[in-house]
Protein backbone atom coordinates (compact mmCIF):
# COMPACT_ATOMS: atom_id res chain seq x y z
CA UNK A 1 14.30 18.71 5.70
CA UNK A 2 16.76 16.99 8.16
CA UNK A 3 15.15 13.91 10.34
CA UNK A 4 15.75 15.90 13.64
CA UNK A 5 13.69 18.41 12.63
CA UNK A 6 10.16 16.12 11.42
CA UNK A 7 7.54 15.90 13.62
CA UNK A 8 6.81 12.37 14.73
CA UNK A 9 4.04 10.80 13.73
CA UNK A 10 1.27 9.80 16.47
CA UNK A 11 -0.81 6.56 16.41
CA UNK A 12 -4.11 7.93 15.74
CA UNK A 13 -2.28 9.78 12.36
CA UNK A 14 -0.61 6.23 11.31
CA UNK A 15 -4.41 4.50 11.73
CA UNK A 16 -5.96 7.63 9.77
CA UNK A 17 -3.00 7.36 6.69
CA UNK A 18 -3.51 3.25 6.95
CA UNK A 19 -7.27 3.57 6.56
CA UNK A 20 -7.07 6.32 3.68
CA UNK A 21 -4.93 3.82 1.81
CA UNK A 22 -7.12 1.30 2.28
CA UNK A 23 -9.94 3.22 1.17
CA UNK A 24 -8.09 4.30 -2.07
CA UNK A 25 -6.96 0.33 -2.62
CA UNK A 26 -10.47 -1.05 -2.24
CA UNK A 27 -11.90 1.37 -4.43
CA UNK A 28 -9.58 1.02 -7.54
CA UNK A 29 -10.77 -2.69 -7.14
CA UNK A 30 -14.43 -1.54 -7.00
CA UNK A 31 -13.08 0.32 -10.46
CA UNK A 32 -11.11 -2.19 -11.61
CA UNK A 33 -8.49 0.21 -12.17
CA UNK A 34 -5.34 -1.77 -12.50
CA UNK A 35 -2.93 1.91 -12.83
CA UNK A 36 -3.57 2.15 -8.90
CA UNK A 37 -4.03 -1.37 -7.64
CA UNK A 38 -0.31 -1.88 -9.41
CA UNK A 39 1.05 1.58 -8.33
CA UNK A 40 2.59 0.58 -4.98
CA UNK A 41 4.76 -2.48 -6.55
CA UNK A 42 7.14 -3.09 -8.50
CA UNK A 43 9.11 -5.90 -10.53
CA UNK A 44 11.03 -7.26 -7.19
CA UNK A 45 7.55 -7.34 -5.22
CA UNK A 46 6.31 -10.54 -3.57
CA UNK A 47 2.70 -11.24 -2.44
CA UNK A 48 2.16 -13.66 0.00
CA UNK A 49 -1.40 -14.73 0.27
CA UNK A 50 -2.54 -17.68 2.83
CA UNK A 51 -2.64 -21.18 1.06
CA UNK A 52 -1.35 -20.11 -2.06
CA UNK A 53 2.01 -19.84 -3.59
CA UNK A 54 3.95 -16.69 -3.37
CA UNK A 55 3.90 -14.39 -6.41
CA UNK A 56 6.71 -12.46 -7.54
CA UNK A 57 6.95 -9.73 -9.64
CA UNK A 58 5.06 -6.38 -10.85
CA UNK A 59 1.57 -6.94 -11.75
């Protein structure tokens, strides 16, 4: 599908799709379920967490 013809996306749908993901991410914690909690990175990500040093690559 060509980018002129995809409906933009309003706030309210970007808030729903942020909130489903966090749902799915804090449950595969709750289920310790590494598959998913490693799904969205890969071997160039970087995590910055506050106070700590940065850690690089895939979990």
């Amino acid at each position: 599908m060509r980018a002129d013809r995809i409906a933009p996306t309003t706030l309210d749908q970007n808030l729903a799709a942020i909130a489903a993901f966090n749902e799915r991410y804090l449950k595969a914690i709750d289920d310790e379920d590494i598959a998913a909690l490693s799904a969205p990175t890969t071997d160039r990500h970087v995590m910055f967490a506050p106070n700590r040093a940065p850690i690089a690559g895939g979990l």
